[in-house]
N, C-alpha and C. Protein backbone atom coordinates (compact mmCIF):
# COMPACT_ATOMS: atom_id res chain seq x y z
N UNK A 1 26.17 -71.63 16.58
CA UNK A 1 24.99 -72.44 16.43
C UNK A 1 23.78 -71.51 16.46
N UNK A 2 22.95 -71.28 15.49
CA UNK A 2 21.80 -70.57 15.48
C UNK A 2 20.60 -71.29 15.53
N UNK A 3 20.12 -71.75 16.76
CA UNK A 3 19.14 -72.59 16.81
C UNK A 3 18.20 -71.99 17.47
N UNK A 4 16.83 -72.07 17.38
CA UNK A 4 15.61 -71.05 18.16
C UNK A 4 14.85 -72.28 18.70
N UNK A 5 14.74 -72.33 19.86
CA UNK A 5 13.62 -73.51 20.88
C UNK A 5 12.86 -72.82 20.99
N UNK A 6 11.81 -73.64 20.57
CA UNK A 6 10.06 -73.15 20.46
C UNK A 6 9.37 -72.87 22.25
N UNK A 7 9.10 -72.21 22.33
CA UNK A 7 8.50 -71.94 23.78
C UNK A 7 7.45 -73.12 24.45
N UNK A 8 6.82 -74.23 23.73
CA UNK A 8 6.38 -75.20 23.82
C UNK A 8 6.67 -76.10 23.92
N UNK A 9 8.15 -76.24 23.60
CA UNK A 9 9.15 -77.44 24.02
C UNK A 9 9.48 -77.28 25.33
N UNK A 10 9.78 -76.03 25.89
CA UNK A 10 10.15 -76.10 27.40
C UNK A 10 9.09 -75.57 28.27
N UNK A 11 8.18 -74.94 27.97
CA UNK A 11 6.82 -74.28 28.99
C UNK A 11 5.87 -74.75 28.48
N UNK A 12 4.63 -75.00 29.44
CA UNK A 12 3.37 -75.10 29.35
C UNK A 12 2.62 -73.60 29.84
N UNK A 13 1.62 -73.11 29.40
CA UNK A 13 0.76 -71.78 29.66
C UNK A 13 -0.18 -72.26 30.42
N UNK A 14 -0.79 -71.85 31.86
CA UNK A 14 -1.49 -72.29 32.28
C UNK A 14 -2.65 -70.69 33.26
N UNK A 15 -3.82 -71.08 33.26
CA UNK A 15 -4.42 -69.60 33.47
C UNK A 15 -3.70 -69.97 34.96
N UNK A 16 -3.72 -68.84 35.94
CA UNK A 16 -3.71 -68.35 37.34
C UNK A 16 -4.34 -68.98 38.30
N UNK A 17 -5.62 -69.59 37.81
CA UNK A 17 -6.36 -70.37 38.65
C UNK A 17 -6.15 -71.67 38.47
N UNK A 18 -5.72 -72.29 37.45
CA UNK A 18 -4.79 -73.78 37.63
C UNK A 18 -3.32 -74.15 38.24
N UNK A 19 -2.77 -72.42 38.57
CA UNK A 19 -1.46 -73.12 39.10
C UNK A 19 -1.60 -73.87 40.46
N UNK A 20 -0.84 -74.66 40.60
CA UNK A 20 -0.71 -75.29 41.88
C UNK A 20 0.11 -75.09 42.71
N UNK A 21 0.91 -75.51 43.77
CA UNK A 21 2.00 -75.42 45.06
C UNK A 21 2.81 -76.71 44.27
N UNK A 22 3.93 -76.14 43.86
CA UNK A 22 5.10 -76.64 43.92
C UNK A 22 5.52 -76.13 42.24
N UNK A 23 4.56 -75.32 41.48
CA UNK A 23 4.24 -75.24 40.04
C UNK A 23 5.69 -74.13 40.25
N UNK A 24 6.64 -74.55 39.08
CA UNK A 24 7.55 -73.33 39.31
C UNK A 24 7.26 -72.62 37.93
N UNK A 25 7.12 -71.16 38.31
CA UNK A 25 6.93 -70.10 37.36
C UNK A 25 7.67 -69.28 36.41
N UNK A 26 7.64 -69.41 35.28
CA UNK A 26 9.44 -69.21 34.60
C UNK A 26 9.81 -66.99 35.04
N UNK A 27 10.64 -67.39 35.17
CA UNK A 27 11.09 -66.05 35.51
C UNK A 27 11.13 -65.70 37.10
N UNK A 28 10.28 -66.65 38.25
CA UNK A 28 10.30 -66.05 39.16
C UNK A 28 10.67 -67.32 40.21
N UNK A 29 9.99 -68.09 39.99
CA UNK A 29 10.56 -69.87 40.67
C UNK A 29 9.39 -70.34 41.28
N UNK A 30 9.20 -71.41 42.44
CA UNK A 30 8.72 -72.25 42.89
C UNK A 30 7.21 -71.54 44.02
N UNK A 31 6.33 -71.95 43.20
CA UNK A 31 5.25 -71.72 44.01
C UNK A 31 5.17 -72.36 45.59
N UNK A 32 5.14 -71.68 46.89
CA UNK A 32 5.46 -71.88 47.76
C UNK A 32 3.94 -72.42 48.34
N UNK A 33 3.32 -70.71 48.15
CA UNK A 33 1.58 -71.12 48.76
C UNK A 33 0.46 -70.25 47.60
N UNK A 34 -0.78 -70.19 48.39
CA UNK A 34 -1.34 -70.24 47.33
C UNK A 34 -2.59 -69.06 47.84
N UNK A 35 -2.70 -67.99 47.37
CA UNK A 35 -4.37 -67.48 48.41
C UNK A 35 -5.05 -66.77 47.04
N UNK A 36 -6.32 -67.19 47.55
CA UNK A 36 -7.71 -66.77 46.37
C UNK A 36 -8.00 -65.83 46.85
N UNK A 37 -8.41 -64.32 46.37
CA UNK A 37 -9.16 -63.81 46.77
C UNK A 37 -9.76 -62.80 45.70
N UNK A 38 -11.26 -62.69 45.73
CA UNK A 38 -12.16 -62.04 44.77
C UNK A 38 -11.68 -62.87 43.51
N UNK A 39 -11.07 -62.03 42.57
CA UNK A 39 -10.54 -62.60 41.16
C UNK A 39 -9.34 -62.39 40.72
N UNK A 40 -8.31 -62.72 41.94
CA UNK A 40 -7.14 -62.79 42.08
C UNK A 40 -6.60 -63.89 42.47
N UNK A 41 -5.41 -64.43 42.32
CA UNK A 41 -4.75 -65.26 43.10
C UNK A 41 -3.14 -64.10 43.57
N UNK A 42 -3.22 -64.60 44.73
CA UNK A 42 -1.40 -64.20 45.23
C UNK A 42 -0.67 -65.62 45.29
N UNK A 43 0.64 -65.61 44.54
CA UNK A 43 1.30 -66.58 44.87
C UNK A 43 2.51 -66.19 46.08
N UNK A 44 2.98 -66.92 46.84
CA UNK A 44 4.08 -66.73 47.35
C UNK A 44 5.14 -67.69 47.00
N UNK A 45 6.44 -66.98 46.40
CA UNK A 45 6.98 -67.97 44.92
C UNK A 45 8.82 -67.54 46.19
N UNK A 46 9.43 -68.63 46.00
CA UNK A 46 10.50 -68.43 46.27
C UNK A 46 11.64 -67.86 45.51
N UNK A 47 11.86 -66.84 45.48
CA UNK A 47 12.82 -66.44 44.62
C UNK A 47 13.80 -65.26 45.06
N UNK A 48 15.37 -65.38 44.54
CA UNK A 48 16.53 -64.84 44.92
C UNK A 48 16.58 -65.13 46.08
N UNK A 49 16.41 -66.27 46.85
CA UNK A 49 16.75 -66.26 48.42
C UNK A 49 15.57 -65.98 49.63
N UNK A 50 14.44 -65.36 48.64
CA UNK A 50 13.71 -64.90 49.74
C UNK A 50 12.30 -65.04 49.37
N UNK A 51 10.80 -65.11 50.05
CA UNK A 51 9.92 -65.19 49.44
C UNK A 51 9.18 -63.95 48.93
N UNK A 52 8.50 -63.91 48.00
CA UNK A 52 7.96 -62.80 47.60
C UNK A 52 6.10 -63.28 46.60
N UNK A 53 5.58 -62.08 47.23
CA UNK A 53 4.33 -62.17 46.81
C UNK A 53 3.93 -61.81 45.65
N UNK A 54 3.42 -62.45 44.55
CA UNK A 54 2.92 -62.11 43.55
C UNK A 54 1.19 -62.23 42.74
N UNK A 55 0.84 -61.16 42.91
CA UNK A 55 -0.32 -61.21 42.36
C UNK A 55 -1.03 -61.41 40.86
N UNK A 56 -1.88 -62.13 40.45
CA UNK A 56 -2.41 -62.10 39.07
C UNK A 56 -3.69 -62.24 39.43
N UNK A 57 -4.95 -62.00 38.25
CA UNK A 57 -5.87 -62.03 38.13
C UNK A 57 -6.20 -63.70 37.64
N UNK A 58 -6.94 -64.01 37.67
CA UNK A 58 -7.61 -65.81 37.39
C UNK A 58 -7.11 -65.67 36.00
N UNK A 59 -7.56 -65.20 35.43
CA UNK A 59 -7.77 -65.50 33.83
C UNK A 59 -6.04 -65.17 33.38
N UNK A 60 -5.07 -64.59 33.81
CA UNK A 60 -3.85 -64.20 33.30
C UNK A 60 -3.20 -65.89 32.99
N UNK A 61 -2.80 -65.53 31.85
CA UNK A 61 -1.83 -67.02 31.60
C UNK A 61 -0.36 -66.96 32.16
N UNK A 62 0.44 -67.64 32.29
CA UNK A 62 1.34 -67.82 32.92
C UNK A 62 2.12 -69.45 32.35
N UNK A 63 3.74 -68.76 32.28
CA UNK A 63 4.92 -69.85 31.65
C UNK A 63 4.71 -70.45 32.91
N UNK A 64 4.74 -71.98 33.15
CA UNK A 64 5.16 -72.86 33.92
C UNK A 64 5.97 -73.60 33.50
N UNK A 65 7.61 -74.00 33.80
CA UNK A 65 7.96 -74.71 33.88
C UNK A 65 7.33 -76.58 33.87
């Protein structure tokens, strides 16, 4: 079966500063918490078992589930 799913059928793009707590992030999983700082956000995203911190800038887009 050679079929290609459009990235818009299963993700929405959303900048860094709209994600929310519970927003799961494709590739990494479930937004846990949430901290602003300067022109960053850190998420703390649950993933492989354990939590881990991830940083982006506001303006970076991002796959959400």
């Amino acid at each position: 079966m050679d079929q290609t799913v459009e990235k818009q059928e299963l993700f929405k793009t959303s900048q860094a500063a709209a994600v929310a707590v519970g927003d799961h992030l494709v590739n990494l999983g479930e937004v846990i918490e949430i901290n602003e700082k300067d022109d960053i956000y850190s998420f703390v995203i649950y993933r492989m078992n354990q939590l881990q911190v991830w940083t982006f800038f506001k303006e970076d887009l991002l796959f959400i589930l």
